[in-house]
C-alpha atoms as a PDB file:
ATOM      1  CA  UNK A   1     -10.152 -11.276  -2.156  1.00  0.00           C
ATOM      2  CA  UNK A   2     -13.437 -11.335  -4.138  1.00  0.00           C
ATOM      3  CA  UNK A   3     -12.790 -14.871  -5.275  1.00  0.00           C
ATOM      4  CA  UNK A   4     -11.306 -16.082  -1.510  1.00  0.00           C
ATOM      5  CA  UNK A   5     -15.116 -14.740   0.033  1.00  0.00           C
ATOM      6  CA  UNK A   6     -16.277 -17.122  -3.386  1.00  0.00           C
ATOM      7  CA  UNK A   7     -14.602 -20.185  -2.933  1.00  0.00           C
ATOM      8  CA  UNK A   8     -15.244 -19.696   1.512  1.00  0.00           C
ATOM      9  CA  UNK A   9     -19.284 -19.411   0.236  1.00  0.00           C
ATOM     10  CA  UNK A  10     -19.294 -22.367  -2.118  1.00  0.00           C
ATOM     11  CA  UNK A  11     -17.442 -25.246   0.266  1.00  0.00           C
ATOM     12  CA  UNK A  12     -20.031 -23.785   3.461  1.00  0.00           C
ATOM     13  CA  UNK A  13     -22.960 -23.211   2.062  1.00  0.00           C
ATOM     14  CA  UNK A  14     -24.513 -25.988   4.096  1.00  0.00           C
ATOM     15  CA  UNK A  15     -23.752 -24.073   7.441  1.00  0.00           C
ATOM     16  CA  UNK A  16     -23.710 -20.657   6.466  1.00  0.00           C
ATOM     17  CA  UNK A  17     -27.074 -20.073   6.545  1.00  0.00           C
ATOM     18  CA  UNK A  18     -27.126 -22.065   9.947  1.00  0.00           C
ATOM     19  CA  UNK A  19     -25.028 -19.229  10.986  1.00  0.00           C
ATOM     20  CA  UNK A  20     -26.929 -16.975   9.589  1.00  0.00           C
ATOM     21  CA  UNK A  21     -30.278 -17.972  11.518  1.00  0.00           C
ATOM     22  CA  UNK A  22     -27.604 -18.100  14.465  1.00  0.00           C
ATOM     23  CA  UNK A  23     -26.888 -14.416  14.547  1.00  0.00           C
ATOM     24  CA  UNK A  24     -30.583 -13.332  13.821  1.00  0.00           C
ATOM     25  CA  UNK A  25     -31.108 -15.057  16.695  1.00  0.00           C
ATOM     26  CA  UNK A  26     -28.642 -13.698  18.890  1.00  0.00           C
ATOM     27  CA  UNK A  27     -29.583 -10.498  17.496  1.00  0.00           C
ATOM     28  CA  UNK A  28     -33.435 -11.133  18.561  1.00  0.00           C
ATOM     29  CA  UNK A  29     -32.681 -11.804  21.811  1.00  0.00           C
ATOM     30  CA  UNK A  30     -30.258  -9.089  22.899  1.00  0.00           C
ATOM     31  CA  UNK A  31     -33.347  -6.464  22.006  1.00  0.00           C
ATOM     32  CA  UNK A  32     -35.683  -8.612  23.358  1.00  0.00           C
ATOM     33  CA  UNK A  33     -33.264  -8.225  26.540  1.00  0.00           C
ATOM     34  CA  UNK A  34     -32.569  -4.678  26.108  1.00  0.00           C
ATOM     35  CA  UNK A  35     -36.712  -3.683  26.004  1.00  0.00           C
ATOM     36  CA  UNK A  36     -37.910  -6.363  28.736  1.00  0.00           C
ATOM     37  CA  UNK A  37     -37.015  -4.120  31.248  1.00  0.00           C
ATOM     38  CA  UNK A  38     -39.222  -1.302  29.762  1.00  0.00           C
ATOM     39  CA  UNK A  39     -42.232  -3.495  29.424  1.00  0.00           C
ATOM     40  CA  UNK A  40     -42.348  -4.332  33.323  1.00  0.00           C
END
């Protein structure tokens, strides 16, 4: 399995840190969601 997550890593490593930023951004924004309605 350790060399399937290997081999997955090495032929996307151009996106994967696309997806990456992706989820940090999702990720962001949900909390960013979840505490607007505290600031107002």
């Amino acid at each position: 399995m350790l060399n399937e997550v290997k081999a997955v890593l090495s032929r996307s490593s151009a996106t994967i840190w696309q997806d990456v930023a992706g989820g940090c951004a999702l990720m962001v924004v949900l909390i960013g969601a979840l505490h607007f309605p505290g600031i107002i």
